[in-house]
Each structure stands twice: as C-alpha cells, then as structure tokens.
Protein backbone atom coordinates (compact mmCIF):
# COMPACT_ATOMS: atom_id res chain seq x y z
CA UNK A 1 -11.66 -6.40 -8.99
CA UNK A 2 -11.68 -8.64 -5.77
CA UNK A 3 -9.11 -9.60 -3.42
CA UNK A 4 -5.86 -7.78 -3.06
CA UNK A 5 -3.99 -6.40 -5.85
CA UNK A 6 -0.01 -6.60 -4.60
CA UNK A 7 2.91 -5.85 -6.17
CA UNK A 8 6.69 -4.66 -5.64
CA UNK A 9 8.61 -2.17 -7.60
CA UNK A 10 11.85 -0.25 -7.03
CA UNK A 11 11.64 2.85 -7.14
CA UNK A 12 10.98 6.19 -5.32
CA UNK A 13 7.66 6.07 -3.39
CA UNK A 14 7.72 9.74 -3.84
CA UNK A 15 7.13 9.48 -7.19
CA UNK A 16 3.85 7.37 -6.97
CA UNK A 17 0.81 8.80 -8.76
CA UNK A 18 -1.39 11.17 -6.78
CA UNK A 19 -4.27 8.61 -6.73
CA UNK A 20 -2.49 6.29 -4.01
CA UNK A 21 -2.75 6.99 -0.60
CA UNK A 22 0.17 6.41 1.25
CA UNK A 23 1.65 4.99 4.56
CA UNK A 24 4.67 4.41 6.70
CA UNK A 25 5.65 4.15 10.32
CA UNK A 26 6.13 6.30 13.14
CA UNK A 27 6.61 7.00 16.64
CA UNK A 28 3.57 7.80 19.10
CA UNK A 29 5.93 10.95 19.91
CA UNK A 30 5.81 11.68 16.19
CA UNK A 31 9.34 12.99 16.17
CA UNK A 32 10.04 11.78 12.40
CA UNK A 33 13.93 12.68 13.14
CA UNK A 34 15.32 9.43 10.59
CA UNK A 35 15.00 7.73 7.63
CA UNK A 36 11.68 7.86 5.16
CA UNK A 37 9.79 9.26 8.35
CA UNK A 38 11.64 12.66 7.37
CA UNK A 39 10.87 12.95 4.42
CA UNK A 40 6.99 12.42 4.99
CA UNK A 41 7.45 15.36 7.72
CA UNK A 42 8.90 17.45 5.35
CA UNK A 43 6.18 16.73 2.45
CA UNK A 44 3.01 16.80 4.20
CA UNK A 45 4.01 18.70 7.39
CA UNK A 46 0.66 19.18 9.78
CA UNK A 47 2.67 18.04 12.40
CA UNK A 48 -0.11 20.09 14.69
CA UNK A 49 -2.73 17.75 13.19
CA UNK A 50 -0.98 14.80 14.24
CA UNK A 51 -0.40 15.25 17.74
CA UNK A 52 -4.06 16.85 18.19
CA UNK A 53 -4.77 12.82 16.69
CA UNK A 54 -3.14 12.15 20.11
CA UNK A 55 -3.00 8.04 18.40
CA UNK A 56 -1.37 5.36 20.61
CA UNK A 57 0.76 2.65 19.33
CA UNK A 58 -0.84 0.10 17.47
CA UNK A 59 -3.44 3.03 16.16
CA UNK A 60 -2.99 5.27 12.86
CA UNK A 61 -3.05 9.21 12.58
CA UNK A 62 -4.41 9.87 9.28
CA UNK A 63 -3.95 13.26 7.44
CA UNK A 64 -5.73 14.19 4.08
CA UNK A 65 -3.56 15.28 1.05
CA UNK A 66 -6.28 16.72 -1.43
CA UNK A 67 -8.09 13.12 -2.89
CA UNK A 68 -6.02 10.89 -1.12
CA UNK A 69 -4.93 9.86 2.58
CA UNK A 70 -1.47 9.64 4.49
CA UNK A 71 -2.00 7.61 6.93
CA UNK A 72 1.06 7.55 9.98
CA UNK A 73 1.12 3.90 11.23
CA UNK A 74 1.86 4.61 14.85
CA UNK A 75 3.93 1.19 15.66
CA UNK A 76 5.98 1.93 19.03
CA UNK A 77 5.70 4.45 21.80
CA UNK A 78 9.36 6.73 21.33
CA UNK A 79 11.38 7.21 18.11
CA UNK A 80 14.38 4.98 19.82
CA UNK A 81 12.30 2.12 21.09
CA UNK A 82 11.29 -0.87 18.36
CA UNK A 83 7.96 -1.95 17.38
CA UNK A 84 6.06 -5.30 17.37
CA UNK A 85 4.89 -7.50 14.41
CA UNK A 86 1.69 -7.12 16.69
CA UNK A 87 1.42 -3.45 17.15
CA UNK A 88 2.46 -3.51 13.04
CA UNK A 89 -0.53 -6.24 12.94
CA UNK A 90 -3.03 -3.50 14.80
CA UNK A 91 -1.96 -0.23 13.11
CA UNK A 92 -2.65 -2.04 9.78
CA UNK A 93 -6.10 -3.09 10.74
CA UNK A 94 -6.62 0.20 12.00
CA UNK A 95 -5.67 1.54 8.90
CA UNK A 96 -7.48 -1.09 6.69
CA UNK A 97 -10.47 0.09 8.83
CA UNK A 98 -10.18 3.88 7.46
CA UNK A 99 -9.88 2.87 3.67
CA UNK A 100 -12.78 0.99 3.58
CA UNK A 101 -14.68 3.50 5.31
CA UNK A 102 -13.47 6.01 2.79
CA UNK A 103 -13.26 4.04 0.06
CA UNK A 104 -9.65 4.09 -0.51
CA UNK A 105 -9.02 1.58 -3.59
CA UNK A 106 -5.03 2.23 -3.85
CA UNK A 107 -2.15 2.02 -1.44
CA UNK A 108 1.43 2.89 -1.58
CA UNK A 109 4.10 1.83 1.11
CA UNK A 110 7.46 1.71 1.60
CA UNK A 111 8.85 -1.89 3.24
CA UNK A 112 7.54 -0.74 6.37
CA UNK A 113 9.07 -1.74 9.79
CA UNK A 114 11.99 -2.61 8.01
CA UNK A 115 14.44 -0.14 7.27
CA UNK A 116 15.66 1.52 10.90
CA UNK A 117 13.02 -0.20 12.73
CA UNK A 118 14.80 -3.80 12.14
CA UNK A 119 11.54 -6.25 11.38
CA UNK A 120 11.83 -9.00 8.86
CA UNK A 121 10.44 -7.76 5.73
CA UNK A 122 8.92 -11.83 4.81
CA UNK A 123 6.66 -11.66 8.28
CA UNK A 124 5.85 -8.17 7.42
CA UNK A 125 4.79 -8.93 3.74
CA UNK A 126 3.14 -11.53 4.95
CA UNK A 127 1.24 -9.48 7.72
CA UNK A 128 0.19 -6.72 4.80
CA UNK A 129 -1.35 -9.50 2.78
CA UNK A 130 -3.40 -11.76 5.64
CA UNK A 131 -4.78 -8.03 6.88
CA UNK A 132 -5.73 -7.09 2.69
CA UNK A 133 -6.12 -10.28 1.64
CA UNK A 134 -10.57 -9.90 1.33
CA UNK A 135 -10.09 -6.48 0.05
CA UNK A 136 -10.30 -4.77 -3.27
CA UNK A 137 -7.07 -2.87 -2.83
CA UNK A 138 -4.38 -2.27 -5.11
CA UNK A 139 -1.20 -2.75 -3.03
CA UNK A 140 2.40 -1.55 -4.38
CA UNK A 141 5.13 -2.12 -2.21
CA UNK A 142 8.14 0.36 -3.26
CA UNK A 143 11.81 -0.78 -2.73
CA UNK A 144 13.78 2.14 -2.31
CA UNK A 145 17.06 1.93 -4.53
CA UNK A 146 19.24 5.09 -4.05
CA UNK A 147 19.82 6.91 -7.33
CA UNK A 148 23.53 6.84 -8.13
C-alpha cells in the first residue's frame, strides 16, 4: 500500500476496531468538559499522564491503549478559546510524526475541529490529506449520526 488510504463513514467512532489508533482535539488545559472530548476522558482516563505530557498547542499528548495509540491533538490554549487551521496544521504533523515513528498503519478520527470548535470541515479534510498524503496510512473519517 502507498499513499493515503481515506475514507468517511457514519457511524460511532467508538465502535472502530481495536487496530486503529485514534485522535481528536483538546484543550492545552485538558479539561475535556464537552462534546466527543468527554467521552475520550471517560474511556481512556490517564488524565495524570496527560498533564505530566505538559504539550502546548499545536503539539499532541499521546497515551497508549494496549496495541494502539490515542493521540490528544492539543489545538488551542483553554477549553473556551478556538483553535487555528494552523495550530490544527501543527498538531497533525506532530502527530503524523509519532505514527511513523511507531509504525502506526491505521487511524480513526472524528471530523475534528469541527463540531464545538467551529472550523470548516472542507479546509480541515483538506489539511488531514496534504499532511497524509506520502503516507501509507489508512485514514477513516467517522461522521457521528445520533442513534434514534
């Protein structure tokens, strides 16, 4: 396989196989108070771990969940401030930077940036794929549909 591997689905990113690491964004004060931010608190916790990371925006804490990674794209300084298609830009690189070093080959996200933190999911999409786009990564993208 060469080049990136993207795709969308709807669905619950919860519910993505164990083999794909996974990412979202956060504050650098790591308060994870709203939204999908919650429930990555309340899954994989180690909210210690994090802040010992002591990651500044445009960085990414990273915490291991058994064979994969969970990595906490740290895109604005407080939980009520906004973040920055370039701090977005530099937390993915950072990010990209800790899969290849450990060989991550699969990624799961939600639409990141775009949900409380107001970016434009089109510029972000096409952010994801111009910082992937020479890598052997799968990519899925999950659109979260609430369950009626």
């Amino acid at each position: 396989m060469s080049g990136l591997t993207y795709r969308e689905i709807n669905g619950d990113l919860f519910k993505c196989q164990r083999d794909y690491s996974m990412c979202h964004c956060v504050a650098a004060d790591l308060r994870m108070g709203r939204g999908i931010a919650v429930k990555f608190r309340n899954k994989f916790g180690q909210l210690l771990n994090l802040q010992r990371q002591n990651v500044q925006p445009g960085g990414v804490a990273v915490l291991q969940d058994q064979q994969r990674f969970i990595y906490y794209l740290i895109t604005k300084k407080s939980s009520w401030g906004k973040p920055t298609y370039e701090l977005l830009q530099s937390s993915l690189i950072a990010m990209r930077k800790h899969m290849i070093s450990h060989q991550v080959p699969k990624l799961a996200m939600p639409r990141i940036g775009c949900g409380l933190d107001g970016l434009n999911w089109p510029k972000v999409k096409e952010i994801i794929c111009q910082v992937f786009q020479a890598d052997s990564v799968e990519l899925v993208v999950y659109n979260y549909v609430a369950m009626k």
